[in-house]
C-alpha atoms as a PDB file:
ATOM      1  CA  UNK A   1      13.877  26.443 -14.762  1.00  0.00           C
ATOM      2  CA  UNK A   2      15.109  27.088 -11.468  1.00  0.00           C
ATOM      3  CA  UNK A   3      13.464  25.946  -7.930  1.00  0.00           C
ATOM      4  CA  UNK A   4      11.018  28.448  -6.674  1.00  0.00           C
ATOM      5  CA  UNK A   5      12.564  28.336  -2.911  1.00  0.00           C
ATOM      6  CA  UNK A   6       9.447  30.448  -1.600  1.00  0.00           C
ATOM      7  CA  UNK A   7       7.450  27.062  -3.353  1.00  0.00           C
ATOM      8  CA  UNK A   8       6.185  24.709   0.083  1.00  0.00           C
ATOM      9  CA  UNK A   9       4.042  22.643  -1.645  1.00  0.00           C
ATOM     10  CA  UNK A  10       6.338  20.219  -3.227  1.00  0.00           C
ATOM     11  CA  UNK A  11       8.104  17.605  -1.905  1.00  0.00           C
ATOM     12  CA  UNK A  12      12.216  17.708  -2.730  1.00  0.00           C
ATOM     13  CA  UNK A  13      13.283  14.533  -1.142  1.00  0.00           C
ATOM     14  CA  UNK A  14      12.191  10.870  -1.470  1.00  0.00           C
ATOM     15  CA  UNK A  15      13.440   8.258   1.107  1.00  0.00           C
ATOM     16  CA  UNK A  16      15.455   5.869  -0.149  1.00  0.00           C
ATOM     17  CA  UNK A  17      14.638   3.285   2.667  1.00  0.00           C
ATOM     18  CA  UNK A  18      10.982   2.044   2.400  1.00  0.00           C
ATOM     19  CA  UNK A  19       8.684   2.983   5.918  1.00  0.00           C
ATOM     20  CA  UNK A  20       6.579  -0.018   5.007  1.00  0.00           C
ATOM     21  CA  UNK A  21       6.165  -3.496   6.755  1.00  0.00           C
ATOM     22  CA  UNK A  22       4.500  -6.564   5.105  1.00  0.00           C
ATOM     23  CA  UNK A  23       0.672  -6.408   6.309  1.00  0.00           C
ATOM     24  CA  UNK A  24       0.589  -2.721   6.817  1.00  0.00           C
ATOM     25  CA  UNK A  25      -2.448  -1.034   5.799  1.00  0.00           C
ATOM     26  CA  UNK A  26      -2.268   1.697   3.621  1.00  0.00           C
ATOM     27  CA  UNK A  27      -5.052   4.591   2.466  1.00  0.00           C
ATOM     28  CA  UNK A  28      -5.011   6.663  -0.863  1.00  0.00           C
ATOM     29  CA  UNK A  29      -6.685  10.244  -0.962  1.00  0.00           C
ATOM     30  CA  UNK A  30     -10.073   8.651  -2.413  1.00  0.00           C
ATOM     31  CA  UNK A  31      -9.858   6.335   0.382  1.00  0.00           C
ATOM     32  CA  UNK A  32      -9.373   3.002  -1.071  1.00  0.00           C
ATOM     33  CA  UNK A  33      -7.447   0.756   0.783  1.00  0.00           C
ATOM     34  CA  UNK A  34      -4.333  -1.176  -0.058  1.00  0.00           C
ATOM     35  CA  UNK A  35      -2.228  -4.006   1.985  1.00  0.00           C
ATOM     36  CA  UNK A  36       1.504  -4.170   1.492  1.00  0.00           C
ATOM     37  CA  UNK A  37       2.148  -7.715   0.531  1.00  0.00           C
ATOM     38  CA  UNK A  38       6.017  -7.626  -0.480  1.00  0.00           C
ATOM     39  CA  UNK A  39       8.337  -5.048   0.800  1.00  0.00           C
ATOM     40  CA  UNK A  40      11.942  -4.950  -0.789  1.00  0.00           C
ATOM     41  CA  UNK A  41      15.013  -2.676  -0.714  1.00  0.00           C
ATOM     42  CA  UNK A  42      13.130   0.194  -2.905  1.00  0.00           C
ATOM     43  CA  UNK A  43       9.829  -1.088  -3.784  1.00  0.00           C
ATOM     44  CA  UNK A  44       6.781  -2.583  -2.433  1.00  0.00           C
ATOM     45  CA  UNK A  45       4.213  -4.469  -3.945  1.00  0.00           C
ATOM     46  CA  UNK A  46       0.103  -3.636  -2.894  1.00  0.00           C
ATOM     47  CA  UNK A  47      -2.850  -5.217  -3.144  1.00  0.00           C
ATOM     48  CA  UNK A  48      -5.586  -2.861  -3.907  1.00  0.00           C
ATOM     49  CA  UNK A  49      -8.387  -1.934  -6.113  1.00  0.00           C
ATOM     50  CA  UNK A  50      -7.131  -0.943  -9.734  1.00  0.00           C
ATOM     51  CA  UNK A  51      -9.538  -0.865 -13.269  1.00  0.00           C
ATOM     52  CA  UNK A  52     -12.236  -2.277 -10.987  1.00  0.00           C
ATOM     53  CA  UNK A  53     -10.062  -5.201 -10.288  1.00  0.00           C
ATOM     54  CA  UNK A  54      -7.985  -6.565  -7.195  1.00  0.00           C
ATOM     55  CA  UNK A  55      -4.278  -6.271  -8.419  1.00  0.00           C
ATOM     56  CA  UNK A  56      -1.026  -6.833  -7.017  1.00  0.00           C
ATOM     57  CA  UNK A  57       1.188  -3.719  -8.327  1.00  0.00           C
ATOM     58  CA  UNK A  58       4.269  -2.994  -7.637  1.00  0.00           C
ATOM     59  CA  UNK A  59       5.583   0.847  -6.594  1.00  0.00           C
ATOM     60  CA  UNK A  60       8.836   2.809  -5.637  1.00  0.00           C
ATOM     61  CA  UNK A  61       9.482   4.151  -2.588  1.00  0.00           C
ATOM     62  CA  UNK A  62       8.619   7.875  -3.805  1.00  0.00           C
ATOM     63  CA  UNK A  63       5.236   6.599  -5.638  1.00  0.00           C
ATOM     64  CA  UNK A  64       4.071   5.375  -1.693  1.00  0.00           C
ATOM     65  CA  UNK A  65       5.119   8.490  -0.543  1.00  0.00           C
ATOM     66  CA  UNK A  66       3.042  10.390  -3.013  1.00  0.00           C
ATOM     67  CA  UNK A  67      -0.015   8.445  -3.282  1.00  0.00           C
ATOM     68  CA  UNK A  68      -0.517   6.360   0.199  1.00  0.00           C
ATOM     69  CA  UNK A  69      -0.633   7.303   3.821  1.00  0.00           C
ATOM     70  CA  UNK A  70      -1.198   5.550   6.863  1.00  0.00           C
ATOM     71  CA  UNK A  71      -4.513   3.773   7.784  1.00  0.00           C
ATOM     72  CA  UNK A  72      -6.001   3.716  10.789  1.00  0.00           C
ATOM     73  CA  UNK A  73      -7.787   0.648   9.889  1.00  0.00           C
ATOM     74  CA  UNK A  74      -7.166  -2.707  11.237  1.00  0.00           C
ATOM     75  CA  UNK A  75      -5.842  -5.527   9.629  1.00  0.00           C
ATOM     76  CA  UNK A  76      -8.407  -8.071   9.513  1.00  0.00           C
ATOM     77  CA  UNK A  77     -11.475  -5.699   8.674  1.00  0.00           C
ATOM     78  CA  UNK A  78      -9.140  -4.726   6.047  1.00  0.00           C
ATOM     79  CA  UNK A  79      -7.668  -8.191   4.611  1.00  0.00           C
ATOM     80  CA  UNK A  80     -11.809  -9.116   4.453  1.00  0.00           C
ATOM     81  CA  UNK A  81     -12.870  -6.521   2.570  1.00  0.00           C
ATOM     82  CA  UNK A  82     -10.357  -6.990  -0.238  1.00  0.00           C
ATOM     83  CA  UNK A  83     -11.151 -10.824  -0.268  1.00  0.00           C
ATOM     84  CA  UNK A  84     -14.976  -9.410  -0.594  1.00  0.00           C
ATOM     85  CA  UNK A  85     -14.687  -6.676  -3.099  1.00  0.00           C
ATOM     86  CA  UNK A  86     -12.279  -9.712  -4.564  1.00  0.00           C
ATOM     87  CA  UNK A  87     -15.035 -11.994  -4.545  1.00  0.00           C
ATOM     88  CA  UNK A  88     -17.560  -9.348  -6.070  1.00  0.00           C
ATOM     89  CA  UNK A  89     -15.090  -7.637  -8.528  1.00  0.00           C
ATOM     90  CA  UNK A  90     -12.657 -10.132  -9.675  1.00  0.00           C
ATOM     91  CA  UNK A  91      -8.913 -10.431  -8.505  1.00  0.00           C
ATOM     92  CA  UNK A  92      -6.188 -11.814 -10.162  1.00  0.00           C
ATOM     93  CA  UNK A  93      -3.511 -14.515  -9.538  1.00  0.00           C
ATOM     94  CA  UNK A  94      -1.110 -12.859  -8.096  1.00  0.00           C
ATOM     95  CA  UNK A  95      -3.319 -11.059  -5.841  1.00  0.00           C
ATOM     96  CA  UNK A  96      -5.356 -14.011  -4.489  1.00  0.00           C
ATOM     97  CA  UNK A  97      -1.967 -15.515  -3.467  1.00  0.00           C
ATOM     98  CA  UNK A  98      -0.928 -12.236  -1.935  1.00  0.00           C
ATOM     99  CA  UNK A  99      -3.964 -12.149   0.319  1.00  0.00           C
ATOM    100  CA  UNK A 100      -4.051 -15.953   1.323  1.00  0.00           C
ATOM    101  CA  UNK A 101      -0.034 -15.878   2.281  1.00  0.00           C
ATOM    102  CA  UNK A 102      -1.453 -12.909   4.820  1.00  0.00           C
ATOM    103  CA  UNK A 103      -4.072 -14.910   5.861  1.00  0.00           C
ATOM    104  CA  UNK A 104      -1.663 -17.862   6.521  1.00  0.00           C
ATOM    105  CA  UNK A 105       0.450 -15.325   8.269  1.00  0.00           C
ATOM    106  CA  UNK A 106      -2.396 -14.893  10.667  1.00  0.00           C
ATOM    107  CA  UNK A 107      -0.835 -11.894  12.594  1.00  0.00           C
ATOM    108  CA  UNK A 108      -1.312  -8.286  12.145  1.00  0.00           C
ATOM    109  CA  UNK A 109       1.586  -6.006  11.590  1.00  0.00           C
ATOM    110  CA  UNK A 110       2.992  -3.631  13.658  1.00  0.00           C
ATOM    111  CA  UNK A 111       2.514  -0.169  11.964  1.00  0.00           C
ATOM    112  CA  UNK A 112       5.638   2.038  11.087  1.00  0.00           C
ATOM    113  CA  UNK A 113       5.529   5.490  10.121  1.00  0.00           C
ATOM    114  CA  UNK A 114       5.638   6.505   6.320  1.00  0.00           C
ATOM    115  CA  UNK A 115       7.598   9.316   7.105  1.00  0.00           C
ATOM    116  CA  UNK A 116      10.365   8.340   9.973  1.00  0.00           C
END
């Protein structure tokens, strides 16, 4: 099947280069909040609320793109409220050492555009 070309709702490209920084604060469309903990080449890896648990999970480039945008949320109101919905929900391993190597970090971020 061919590309509709009159079709603006999709989204042809996907950047190859990840927009992301280590700390940054990311929103979904129901609102939950995430925290990039890793960034590589292609992939990051969040911390967020998944199955009513605090995960680290790992996602592509394109799967950011799709499902995340930009928070205008600062870091440490953030970074406390997934240690408290960790606290309350239950968080795993990896997760818990994802948060506390932020915490040890001690600095917020500076925010880069998803989209540059």
């Amino acid at each position: 099947m061919a590309k509709d070309f009159t079709d603006y709702s999709t989204v042809d490209f996907i950047p190859d280069i990840l927009h992301v920084t280590r700390g940054q604060v990311l929103m979904d469309r129901q609102r939950h909040i995430a925290i990039v903990a890793k960034k590589g080449k292609n992939s990051a890896h969040l911390v967020h609320v998944r199955s009513g648990v605090l995960r680290l999970t790992r996602h592509t480039a394109g799967e950011i793109v799709e499902s995340w945008s930009e928070a205008d949320y600062p870091f440490d109101r953030a970074l406390a409220k997934l240690l408290d919905l960790g606290r309350q929900h239950g968080i795993t391993d990896a997760a818990r050492n994802a948060l506390e190597d932020l915490v040890r970090a001690g600095k917020e971020p500076q925010q880069q555009n998803l989209f540059d």
